[in-house]
PDB file of N, CA and C in Angstrom:
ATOM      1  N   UNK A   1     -23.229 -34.682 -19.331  1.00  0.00           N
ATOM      2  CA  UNK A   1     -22.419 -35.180 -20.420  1.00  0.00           C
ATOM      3  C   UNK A   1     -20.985 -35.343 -19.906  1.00  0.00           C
ATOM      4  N   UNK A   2     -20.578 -36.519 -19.879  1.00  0.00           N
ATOM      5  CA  UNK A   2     -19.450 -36.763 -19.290  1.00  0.00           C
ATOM      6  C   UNK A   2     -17.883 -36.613 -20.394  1.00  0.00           C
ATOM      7  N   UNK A   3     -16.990 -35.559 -20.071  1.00  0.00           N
ATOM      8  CA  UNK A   3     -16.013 -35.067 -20.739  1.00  0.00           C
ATOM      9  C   UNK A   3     -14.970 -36.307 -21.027  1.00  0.00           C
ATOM     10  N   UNK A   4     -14.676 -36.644 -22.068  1.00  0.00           N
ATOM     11  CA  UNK A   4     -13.615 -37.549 -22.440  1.00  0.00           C
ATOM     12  C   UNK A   4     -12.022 -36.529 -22.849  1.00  0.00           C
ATOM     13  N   UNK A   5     -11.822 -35.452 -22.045  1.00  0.00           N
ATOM     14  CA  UNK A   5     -11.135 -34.700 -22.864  1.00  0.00           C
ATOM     15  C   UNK A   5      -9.257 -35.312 -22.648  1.00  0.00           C
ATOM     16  N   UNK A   6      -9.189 -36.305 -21.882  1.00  0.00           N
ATOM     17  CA  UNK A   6      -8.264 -37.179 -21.503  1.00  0.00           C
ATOM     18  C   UNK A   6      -7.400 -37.447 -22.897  1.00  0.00           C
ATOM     19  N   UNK A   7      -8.663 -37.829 -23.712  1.00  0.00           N
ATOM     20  CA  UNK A   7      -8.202 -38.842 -24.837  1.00  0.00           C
ATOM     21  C   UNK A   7      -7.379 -38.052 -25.696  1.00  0.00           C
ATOM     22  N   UNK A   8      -7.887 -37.143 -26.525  1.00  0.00           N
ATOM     23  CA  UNK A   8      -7.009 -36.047 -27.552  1.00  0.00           C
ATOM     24  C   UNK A   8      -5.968 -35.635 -26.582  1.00  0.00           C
ATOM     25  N   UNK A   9      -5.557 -35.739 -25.160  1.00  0.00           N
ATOM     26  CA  UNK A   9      -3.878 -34.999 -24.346  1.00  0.00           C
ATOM     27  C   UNK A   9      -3.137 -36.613 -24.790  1.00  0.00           C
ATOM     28  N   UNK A  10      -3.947 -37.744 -24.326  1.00  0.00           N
ATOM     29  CA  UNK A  10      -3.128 -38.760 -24.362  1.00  0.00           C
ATOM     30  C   UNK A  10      -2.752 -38.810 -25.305  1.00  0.00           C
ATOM     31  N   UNK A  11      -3.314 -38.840 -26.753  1.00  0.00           N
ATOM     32  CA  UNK A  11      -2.815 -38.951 -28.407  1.00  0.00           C
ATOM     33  C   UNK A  11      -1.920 -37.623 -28.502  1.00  0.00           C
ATOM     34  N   UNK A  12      -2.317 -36.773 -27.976  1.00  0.00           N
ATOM     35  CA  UNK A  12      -0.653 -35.225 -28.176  1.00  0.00           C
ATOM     36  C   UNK A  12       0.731 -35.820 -27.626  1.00  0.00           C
ATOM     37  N   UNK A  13       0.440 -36.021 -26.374  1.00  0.00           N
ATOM     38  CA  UNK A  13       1.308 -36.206 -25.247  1.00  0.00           C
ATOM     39  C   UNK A  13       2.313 -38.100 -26.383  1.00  0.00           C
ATOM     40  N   UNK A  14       1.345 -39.210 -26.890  1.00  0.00           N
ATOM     41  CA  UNK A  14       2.298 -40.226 -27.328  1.00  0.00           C
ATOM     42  C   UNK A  14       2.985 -39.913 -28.830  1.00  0.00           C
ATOM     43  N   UNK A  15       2.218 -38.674 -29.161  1.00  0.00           N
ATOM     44  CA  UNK A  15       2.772 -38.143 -30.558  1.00  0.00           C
ATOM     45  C   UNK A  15       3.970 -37.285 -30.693  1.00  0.00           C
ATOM     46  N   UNK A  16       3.802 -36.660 -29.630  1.00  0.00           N
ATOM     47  CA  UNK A  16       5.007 -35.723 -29.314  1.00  0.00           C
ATOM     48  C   UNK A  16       5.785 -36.600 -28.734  1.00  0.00           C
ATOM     49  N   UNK A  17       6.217 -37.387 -27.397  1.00  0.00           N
ATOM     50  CA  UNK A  17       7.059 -38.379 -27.335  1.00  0.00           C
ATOM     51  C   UNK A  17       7.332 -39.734 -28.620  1.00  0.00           C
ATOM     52  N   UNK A  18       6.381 -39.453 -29.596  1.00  0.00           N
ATOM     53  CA  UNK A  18       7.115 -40.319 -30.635  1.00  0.00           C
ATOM     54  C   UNK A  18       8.116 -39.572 -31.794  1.00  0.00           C
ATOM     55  N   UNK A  19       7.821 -38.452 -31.713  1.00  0.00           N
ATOM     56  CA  UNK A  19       8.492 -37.069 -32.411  1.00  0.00           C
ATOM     57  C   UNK A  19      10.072 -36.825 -32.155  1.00  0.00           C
ATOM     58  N   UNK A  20       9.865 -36.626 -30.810  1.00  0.00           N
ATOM     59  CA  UNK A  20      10.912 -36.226 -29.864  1.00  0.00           C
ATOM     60  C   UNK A  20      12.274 -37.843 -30.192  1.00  0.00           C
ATOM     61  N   UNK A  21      11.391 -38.706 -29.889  1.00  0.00           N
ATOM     62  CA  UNK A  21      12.346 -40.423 -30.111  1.00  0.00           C
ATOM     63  C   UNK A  21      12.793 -40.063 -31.642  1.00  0.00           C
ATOM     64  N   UNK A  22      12.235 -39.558 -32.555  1.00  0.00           N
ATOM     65  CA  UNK A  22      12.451 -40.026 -33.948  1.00  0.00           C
ATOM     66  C   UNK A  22      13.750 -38.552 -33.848  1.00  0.00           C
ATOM     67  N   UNK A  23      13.717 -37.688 -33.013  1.00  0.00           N
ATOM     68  CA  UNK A  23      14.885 -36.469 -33.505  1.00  0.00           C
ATOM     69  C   UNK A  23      16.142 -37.593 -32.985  1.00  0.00           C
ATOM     70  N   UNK A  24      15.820 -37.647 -31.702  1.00  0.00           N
ATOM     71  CA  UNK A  24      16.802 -38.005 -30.655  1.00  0.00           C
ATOM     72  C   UNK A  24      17.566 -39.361 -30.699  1.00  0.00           C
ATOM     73  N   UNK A  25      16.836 -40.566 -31.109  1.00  0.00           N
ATOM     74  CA  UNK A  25      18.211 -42.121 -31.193  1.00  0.00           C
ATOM     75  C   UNK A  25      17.801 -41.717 -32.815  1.00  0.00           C
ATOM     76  N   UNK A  26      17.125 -41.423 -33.856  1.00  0.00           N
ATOM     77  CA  UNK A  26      17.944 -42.082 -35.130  1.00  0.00           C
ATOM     78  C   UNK A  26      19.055 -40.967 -35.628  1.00  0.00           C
ATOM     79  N   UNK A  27      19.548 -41.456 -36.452  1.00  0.00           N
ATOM     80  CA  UNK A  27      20.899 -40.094 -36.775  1.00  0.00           C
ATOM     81  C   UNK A  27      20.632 -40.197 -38.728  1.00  0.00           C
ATOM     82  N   UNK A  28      20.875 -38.884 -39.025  1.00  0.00           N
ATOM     83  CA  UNK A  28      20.688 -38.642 -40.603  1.00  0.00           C
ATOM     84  C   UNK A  28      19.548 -37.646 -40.758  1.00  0.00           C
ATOM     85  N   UNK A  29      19.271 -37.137 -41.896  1.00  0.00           N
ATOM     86  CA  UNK A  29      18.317 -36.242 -42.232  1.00  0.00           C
ATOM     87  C   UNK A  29      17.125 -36.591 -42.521  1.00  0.00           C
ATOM     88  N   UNK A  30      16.837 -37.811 -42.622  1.00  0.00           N
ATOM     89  CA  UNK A  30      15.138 -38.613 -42.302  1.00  0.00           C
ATOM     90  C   UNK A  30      14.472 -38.415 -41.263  1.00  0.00           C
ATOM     91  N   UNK A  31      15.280 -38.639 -40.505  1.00  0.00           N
ATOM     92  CA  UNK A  31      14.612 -38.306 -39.048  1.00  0.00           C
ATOM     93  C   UNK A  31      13.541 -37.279 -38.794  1.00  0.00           C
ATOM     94  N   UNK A  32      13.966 -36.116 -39.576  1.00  0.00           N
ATOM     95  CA  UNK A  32      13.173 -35.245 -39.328  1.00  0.00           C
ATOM     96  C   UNK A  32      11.627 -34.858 -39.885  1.00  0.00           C
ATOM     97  N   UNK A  33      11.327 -35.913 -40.999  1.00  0.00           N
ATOM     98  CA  UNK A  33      10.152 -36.323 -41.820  1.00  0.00           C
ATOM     99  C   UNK A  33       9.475 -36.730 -40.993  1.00  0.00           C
ATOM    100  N   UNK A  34       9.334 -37.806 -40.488  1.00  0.00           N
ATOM    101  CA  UNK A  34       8.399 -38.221 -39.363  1.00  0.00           C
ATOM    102  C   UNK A  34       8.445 -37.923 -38.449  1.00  0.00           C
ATOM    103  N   UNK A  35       9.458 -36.897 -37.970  1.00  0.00           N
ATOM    104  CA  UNK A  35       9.344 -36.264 -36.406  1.00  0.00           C
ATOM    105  C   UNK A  35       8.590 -34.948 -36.385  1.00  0.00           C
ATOM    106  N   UNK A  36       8.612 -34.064 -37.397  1.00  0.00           N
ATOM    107  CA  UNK A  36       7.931 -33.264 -38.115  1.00  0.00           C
ATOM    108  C   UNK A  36       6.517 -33.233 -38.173  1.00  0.00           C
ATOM    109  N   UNK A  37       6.302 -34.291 -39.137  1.00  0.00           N
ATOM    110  CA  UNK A  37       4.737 -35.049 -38.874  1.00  0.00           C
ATOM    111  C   UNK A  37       4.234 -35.216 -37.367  1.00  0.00           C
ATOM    112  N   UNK A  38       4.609 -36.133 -36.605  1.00  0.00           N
ATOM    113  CA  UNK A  38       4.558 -36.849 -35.332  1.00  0.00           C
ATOM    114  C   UNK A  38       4.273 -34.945 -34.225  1.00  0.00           C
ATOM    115  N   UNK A  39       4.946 -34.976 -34.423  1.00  0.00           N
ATOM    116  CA  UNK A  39       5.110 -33.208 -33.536  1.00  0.00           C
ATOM    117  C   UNK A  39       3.614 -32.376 -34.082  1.00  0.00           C
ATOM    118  N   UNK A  40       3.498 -32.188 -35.301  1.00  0.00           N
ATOM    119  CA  UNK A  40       2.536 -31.800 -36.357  1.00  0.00           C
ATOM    120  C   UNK A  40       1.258 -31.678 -35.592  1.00  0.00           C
ATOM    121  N   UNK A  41       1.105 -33.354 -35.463  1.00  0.00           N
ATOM    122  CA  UNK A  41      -0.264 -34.145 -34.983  1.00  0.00           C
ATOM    123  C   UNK A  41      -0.148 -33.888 -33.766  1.00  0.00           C
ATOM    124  N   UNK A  42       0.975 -34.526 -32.798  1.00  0.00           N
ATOM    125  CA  UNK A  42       0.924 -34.366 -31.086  1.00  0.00           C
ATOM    126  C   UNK A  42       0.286 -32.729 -31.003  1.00  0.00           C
ATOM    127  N   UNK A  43       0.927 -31.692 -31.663  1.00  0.00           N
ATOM    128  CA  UNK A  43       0.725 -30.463 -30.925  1.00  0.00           C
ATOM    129  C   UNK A  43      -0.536 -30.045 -31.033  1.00  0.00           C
ATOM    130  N   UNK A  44      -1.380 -30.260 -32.510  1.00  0.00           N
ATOM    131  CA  UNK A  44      -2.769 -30.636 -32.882  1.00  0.00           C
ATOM    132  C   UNK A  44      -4.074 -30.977 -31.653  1.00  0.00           C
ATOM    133  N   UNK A  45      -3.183 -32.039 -31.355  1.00  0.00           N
ATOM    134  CA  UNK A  45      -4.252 -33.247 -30.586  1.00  0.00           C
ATOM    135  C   UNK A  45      -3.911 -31.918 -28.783  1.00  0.00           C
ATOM    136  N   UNK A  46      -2.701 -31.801 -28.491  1.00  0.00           N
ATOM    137  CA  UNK A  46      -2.937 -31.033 -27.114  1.00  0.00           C
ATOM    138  C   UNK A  46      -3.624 -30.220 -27.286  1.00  0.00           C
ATOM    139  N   UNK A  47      -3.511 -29.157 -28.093  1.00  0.00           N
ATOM    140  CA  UNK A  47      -4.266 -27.570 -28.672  1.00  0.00           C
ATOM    141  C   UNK A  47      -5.825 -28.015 -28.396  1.00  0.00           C
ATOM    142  N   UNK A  48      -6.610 -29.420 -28.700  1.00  0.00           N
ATOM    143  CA  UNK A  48      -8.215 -29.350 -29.076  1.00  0.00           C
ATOM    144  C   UNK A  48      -8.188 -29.811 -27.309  1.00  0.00           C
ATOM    145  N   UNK A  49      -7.376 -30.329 -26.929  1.00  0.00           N
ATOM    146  CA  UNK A  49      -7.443 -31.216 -25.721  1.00  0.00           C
ATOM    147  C   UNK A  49      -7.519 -30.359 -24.465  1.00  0.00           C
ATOM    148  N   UNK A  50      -6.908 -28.885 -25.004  1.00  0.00           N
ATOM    149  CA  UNK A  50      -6.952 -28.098 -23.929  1.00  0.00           C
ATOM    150  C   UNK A  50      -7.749 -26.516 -23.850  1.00  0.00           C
ATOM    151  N   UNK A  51      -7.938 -26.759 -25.539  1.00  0.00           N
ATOM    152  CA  UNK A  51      -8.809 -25.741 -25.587  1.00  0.00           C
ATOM    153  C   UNK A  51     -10.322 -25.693 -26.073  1.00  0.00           C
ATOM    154  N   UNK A  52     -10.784 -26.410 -26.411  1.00  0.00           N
ATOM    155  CA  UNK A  52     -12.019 -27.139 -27.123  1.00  0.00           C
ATOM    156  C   UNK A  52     -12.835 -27.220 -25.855  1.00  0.00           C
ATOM    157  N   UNK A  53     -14.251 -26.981 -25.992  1.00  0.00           N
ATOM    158  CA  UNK A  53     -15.351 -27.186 -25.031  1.00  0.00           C
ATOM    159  C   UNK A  53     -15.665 -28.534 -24.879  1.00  0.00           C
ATOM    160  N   UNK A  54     -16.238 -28.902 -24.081  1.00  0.00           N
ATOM    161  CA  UNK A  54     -16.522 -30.093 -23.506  1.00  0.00           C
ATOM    162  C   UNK A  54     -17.868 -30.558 -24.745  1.00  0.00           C
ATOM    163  N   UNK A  55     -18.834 -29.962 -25.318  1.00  0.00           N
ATOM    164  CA  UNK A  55     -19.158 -30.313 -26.205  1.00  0.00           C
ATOM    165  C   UNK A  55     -18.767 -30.860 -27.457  1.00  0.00           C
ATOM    166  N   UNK A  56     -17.189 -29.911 -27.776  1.00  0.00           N
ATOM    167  CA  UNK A  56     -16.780 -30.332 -28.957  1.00  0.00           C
ATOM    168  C   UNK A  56     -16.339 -31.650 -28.516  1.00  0.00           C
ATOM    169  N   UNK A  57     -15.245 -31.898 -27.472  1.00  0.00           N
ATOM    170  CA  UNK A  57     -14.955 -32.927 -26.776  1.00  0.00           C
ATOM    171  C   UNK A  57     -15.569 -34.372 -27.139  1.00  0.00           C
ATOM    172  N   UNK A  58     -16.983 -34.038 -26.974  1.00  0.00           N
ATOM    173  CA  UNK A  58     -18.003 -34.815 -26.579  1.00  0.00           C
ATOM    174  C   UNK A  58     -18.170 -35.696 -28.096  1.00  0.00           C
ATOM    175  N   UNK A  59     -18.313 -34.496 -29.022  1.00  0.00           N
ATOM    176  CA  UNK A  59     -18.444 -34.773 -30.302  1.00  0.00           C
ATOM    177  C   UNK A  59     -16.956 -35.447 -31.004  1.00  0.00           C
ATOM    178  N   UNK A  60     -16.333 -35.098 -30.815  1.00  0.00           N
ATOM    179  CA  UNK A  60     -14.953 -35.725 -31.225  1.00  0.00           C
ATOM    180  C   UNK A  60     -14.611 -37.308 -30.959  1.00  0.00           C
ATOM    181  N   UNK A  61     -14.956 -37.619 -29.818  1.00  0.00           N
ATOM    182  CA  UNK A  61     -14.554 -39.029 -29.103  1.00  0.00           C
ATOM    183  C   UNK A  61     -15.335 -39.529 -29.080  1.00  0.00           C
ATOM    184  N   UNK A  62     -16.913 -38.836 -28.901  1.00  0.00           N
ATOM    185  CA  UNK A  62     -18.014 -40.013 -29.174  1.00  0.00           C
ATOM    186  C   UNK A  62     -18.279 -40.596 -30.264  1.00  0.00           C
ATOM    187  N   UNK A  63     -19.474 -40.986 -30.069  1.00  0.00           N
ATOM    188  CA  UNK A  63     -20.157 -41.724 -31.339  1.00  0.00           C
ATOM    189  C   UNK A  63     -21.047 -40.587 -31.843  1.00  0.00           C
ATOM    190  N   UNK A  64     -21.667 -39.482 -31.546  1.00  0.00           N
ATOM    191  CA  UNK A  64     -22.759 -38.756 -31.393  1.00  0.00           C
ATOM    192  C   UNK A  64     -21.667 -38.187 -33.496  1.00  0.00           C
ATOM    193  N   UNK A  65     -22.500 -37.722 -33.758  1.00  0.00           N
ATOM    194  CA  UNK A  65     -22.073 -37.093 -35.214  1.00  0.00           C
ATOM    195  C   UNK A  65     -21.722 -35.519 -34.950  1.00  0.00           C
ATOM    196  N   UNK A  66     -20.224 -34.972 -35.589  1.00  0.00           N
ATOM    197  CA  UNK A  66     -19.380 -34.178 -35.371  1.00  0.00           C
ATOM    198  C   UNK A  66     -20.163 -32.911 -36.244  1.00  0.00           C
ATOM    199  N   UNK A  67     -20.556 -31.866 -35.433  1.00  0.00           N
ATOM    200  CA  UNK A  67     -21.465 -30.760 -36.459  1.00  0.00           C
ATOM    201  C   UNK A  67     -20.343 -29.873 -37.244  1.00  0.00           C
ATOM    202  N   UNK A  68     -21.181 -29.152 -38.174  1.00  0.00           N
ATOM    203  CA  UNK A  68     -20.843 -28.102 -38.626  1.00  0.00           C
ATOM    204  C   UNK A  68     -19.690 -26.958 -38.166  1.00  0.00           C
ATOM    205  N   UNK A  69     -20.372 -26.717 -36.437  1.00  0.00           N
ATOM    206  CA  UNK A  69     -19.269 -25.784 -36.345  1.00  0.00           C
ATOM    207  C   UNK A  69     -18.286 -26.474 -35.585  1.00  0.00           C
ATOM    208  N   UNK A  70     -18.126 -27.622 -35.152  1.00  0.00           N
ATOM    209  CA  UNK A  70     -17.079 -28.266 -34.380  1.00  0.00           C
ATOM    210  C   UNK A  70     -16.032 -28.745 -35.454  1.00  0.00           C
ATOM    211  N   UNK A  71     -16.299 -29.242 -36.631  1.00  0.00           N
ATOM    212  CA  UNK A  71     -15.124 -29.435 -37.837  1.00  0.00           C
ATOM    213  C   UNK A  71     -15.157 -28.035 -37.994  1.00  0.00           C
ATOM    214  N   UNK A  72     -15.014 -26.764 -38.412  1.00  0.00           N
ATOM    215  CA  UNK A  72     -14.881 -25.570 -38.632  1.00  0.00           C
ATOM    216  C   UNK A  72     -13.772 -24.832 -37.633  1.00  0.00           C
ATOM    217  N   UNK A  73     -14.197 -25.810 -36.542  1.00  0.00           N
ATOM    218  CA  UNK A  73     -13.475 -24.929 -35.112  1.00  0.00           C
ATOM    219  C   UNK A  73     -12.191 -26.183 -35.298  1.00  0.00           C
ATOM    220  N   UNK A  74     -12.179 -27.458 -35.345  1.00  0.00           N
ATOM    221  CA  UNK A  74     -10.903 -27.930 -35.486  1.00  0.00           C
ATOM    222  C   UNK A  74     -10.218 -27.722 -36.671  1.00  0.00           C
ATOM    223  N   UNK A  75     -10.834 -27.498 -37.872  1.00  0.00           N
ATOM    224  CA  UNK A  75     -10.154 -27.187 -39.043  1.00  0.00           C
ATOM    225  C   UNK A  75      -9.230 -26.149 -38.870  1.00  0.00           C
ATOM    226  N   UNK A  76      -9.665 -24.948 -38.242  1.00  0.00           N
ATOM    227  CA  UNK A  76      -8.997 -24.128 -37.618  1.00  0.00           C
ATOM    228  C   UNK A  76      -8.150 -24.030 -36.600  1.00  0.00           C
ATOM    229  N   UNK A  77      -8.020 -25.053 -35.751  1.00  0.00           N
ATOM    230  CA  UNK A  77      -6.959 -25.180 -34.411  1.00  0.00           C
ATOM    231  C   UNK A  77      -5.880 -26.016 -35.447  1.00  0.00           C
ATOM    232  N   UNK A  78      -6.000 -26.505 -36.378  1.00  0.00           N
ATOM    233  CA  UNK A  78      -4.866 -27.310 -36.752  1.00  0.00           C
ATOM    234  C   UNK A  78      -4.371 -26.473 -38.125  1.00  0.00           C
TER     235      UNK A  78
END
């Protein structure tokens, strides 16, 4: 079973650099609504990307249908 676990670092890794852009060029107290969010999700997506088994992995990015205890186990990492 070949690990796609690439995909959930790449979606952390462009969420958190979209986070980081939204503190850093806009100026005012909005900024921090969607950088908040953006950070939220990026740190989300690294956490399953680096700690999640290659099964859950498997189940997440494939097509194969996401079980019982793999939503249970991400419900819980996030």
């Amino acid at each position: 079973m070949k690990s796609n676990r690439h995909v959930p670092i790449i979606y952390g890794v462009v969420f958190l650099a979209g986070g980081l852009f939204f503190i850093f060029y806009f100026s005012g107290w909005w900024k921090y609504l969607p950088a908040a969010l953006f950070l939220f999700i990026g740190w989300g997506s690294l956490k399953t990307g680096w700690v999640a088994s290659d099964q859950e992995i498997h189940e997440l990015t494939g097509e194969a249908p996401m079980s019982e205890e793999t939503e249970r186990k991400l419900r819980e990492r996030l």
